[in-house]
Protein backbone atom coordinates (compact mmCIF):
# COMPACT_ATOMS: atom_id res chain seq x y z
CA UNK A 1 113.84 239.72 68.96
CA UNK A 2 113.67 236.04 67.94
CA UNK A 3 110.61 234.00 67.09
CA UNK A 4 110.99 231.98 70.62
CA UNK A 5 110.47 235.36 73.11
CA UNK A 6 107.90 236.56 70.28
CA UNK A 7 106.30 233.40 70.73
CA UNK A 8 106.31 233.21 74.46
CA UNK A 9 104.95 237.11 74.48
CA UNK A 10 101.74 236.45 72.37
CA UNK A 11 100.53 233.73 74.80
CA UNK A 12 101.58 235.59 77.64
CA UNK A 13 99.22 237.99 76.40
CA UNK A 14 96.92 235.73 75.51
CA UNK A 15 96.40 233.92 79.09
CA UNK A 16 96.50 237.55 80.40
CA UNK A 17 93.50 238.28 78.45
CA UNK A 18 91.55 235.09 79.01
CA UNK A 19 92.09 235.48 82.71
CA UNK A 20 91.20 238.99 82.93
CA UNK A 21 87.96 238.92 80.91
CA UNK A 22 86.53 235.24 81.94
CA UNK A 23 83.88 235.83 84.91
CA UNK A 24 84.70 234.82 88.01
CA UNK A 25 81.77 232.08 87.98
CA UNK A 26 83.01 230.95 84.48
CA UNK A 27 86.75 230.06 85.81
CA UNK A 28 87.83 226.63 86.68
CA UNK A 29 89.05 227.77 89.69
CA UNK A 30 85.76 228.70 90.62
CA UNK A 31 83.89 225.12 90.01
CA UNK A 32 86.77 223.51 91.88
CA UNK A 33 85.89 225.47 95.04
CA UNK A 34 89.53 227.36 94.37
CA UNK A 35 88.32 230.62 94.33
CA UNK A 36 84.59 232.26 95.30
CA UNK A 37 82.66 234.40 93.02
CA UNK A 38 84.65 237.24 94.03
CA UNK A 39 88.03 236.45 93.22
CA UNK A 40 88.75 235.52 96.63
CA UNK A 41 91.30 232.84 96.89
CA UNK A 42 89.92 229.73 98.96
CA UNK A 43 92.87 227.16 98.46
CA UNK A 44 96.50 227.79 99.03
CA UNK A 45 98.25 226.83 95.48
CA UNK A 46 100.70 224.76 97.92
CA UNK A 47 97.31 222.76 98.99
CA UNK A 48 95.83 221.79 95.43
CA UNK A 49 96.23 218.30 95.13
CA UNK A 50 94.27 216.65 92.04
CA UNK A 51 95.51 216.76 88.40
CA UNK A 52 92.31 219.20 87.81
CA UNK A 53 92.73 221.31 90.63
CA UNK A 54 96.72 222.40 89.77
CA UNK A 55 95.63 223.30 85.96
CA UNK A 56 92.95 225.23 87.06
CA UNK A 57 95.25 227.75 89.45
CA UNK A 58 98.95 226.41 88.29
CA UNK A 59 101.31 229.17 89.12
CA UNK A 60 101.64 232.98 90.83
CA UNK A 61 101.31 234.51 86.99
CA UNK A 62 97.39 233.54 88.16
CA UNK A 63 97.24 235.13 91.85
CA UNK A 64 98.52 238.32 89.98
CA UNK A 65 96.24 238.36 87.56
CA UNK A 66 93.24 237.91 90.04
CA UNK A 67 94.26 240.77 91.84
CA UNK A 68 94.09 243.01 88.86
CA UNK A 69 91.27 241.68 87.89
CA UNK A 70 89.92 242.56 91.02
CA UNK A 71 91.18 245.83 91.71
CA UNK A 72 89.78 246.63 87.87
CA UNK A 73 86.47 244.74 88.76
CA UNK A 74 86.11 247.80 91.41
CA UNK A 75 86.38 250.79 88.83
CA UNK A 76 86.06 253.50 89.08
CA UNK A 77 87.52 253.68 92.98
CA UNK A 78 90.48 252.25 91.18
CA UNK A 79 91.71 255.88 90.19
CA UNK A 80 91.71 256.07 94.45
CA UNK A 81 94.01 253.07 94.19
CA UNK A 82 96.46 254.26 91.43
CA UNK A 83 99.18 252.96 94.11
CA UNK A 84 97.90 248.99 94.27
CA UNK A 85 97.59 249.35 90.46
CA UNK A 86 100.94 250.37 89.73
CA UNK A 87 102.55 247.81 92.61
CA UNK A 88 100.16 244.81 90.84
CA UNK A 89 101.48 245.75 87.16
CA UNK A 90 104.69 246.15 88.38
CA UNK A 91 104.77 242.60 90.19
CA UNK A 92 103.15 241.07 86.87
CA UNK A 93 106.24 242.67 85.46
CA UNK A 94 108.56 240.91 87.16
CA UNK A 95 107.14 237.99 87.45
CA UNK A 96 106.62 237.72 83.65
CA UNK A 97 110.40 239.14 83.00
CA UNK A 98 112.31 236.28 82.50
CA UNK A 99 109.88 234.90 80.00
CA UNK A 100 108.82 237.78 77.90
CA UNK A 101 111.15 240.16 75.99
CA UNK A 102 109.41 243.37 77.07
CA UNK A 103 107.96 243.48 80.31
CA UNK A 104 106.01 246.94 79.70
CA UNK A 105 103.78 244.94 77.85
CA UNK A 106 101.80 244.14 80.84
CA UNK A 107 100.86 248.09 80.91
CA UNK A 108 99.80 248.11 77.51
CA UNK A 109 97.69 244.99 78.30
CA UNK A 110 95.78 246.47 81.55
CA UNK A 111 95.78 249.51 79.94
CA UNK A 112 93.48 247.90 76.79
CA UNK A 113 91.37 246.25 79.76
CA UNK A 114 90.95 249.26 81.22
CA UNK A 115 89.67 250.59 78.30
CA UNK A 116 87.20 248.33 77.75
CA UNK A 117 85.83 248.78 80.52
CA UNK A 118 85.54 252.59 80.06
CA UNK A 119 88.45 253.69 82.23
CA UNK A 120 91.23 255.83 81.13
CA UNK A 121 93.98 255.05 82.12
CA UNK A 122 95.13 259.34 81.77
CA UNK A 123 93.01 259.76 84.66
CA UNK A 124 95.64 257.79 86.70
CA UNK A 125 98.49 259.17 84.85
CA UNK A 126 97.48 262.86 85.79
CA UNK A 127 98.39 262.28 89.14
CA UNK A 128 101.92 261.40 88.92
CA UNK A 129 104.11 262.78 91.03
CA UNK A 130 107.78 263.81 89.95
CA UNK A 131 110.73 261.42 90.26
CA UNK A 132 112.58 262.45 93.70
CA UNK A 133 114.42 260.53 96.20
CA UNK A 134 112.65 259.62 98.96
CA UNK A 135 114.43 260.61 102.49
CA UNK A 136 115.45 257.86 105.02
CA UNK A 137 112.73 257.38 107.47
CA UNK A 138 110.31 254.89 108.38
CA UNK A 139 107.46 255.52 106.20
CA UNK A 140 103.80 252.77 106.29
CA UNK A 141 103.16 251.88 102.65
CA UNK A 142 99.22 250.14 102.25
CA UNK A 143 99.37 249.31 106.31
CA UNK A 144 102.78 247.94 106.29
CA UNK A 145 105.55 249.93 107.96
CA UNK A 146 108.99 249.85 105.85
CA UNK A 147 112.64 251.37 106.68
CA UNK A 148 114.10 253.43 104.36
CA UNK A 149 117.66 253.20 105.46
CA UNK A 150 119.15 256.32 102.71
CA UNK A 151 118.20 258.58 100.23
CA UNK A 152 116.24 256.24 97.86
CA UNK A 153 115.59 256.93 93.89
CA UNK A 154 112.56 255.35 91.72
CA UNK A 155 114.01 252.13 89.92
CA UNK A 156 111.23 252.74 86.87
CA UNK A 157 108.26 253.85 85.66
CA UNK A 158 105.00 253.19 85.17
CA UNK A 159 101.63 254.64 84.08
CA UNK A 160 103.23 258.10 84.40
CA UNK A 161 104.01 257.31 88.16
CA UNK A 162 107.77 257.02 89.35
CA UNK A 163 107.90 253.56 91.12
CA UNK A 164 110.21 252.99 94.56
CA UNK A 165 111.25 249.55 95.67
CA UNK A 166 111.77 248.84 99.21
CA UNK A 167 111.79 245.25 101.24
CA UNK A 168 109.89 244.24 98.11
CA UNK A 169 107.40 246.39 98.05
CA UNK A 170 106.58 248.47 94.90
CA UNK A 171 104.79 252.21 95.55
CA UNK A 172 104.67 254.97 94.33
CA UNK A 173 105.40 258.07 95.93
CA UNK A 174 101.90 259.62 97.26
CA UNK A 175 101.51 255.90 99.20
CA UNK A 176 104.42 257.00 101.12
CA UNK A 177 103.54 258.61 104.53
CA UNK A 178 106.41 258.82 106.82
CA UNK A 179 105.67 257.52 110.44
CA UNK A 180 109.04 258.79 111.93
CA UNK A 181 112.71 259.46 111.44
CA UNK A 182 115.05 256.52 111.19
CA UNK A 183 117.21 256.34 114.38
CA UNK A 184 120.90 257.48 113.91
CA UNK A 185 123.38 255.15 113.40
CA UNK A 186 125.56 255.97 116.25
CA UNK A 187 123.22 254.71 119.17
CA UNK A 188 124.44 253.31 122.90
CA UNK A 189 122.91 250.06 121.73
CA UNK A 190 125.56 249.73 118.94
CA UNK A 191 128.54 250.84 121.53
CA UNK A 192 129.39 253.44 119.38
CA UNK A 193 128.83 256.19 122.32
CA UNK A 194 132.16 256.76 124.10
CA UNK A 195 132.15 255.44 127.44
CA UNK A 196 129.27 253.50 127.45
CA UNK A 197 129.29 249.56 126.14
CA UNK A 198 126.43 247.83 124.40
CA UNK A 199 123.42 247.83 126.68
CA UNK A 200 124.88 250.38 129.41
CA UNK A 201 123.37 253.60 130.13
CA UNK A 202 125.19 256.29 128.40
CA UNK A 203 127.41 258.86 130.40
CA UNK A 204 125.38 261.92 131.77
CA UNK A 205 124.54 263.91 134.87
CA UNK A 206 124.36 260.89 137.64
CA UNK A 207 127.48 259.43 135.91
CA UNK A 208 129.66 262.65 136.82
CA UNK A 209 127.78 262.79 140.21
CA UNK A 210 129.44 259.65 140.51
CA UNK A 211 133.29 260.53 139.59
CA UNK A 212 132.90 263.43 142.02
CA UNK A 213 132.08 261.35 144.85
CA UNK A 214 134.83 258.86 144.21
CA UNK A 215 137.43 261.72 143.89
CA UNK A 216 136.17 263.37 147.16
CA UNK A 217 136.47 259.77 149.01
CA UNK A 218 139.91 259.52 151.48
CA UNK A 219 142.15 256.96 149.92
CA UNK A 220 142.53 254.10 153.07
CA UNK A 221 145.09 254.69 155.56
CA UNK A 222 147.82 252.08 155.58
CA UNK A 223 149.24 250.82 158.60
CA UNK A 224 153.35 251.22 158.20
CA UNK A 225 155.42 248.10 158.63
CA UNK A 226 157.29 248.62 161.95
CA UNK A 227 153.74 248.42 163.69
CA UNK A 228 153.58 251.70 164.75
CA UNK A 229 150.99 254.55 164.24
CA UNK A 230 150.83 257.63 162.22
């Protein structure tokens, strides 16, 4: 580990910490009419426009840490939201990965907050499910309806909890509730039925109806070419 990512670790930590403890009211963000006394964000980042205004909410490392802060500011109904925990440490993770040589140390960090605040973090740990791949499917995750296209497998781990990615989403596996099975592959729509093309009603019952009736049709008589009749 060199001194640089050692460096850039401790003040990681050390804005973490300042932004997770500091009371809403006591913020910058707040005073600037950035954020209410909630948390709630009042100005898009994208909207900020005085010198004042960008240092006081400068980058996304800050939305994620308000949301923790949040969720933690709700304890102890966070152990009911082990899920949005997990997906918000595991955001701060990657967020925070290119500049910080171990990216776990987020969990240690919320972990010591947590703490503080009289909240073990066990009591979210206990409920962990264990790693399995999750079946294709369309499954809602926290109101928002995801495809899970083949068998999936966590990608990590955190606070005891195997963690899936999907469309972007981090969860963990008791968030998952599956809405309905994935369509197969081999639908008219594609064309992959035989004998029926992209958008055409597949062969079936009034489809044969209709070969019979074309085979059962007299072929037209044809007049011969010295002009007289059959």
């Amino acid at each position: 580990m060199s001194i640089g990512s050692t460096i850039l670790d401790t003040l990681i930590a050390y804005k973490f910490i300042k932004i997770i403890s500091t009371s809403w009211k006591n913020t910058d963000a707040y005073k600037l009419g950035i954020i209410d006394d909630k948390g709630k964000i009042l100005k898009k980042r994208s909207s900020l426009k005085t010198k004042e205004e960008k240092s006081a909410y400068p980058s996304i490392f800050y939305t994620l840490c308000w949301n923790l802060k949040k969720l933690m500011d709700r304890i102890p109904i966070v152990n009911t939201k082990a899920g949005t925990l997990v997906a918000s440490v595991m955001l701060l993770r990657e967020v925070c990965s290119k500049d910080i040589s171990n990216p776990s140390m987020i969990d240690e960090l919320v972990r010591d907050e947590l703490l503080k605040r009289g909240f073990s973090i066990d009591m979210i740990s206990e409920s962990a499910a264990k790693p399995q791949a999750i079946l294709p499917g369309v499954y809602q995750i926290r109101g928002r309806q995801i495809s899970v296209l083949s068998d999936t497998l966590p990608i990590d781990e955190c606070f005891g909890h195997p963690v899936y990615k999907v469309d972007g989403i981090f969860f963990i596996l008791s968030e998952a509730k599956k809405v309905k099975e994935e369509a197969p592959v081999n639908n008219v729509g594609g064309g992959a039925i035989a004998g029926a093309s992209p958008g055409q009603e597949p062969p079936g019952p009034r489809f044969a109806k209709g070969i019979r009736r074309l085979r059962k049709k007299k072929p037209p008589q044809i007049p011969p070419m010295d002009g007289t009749s059959r």
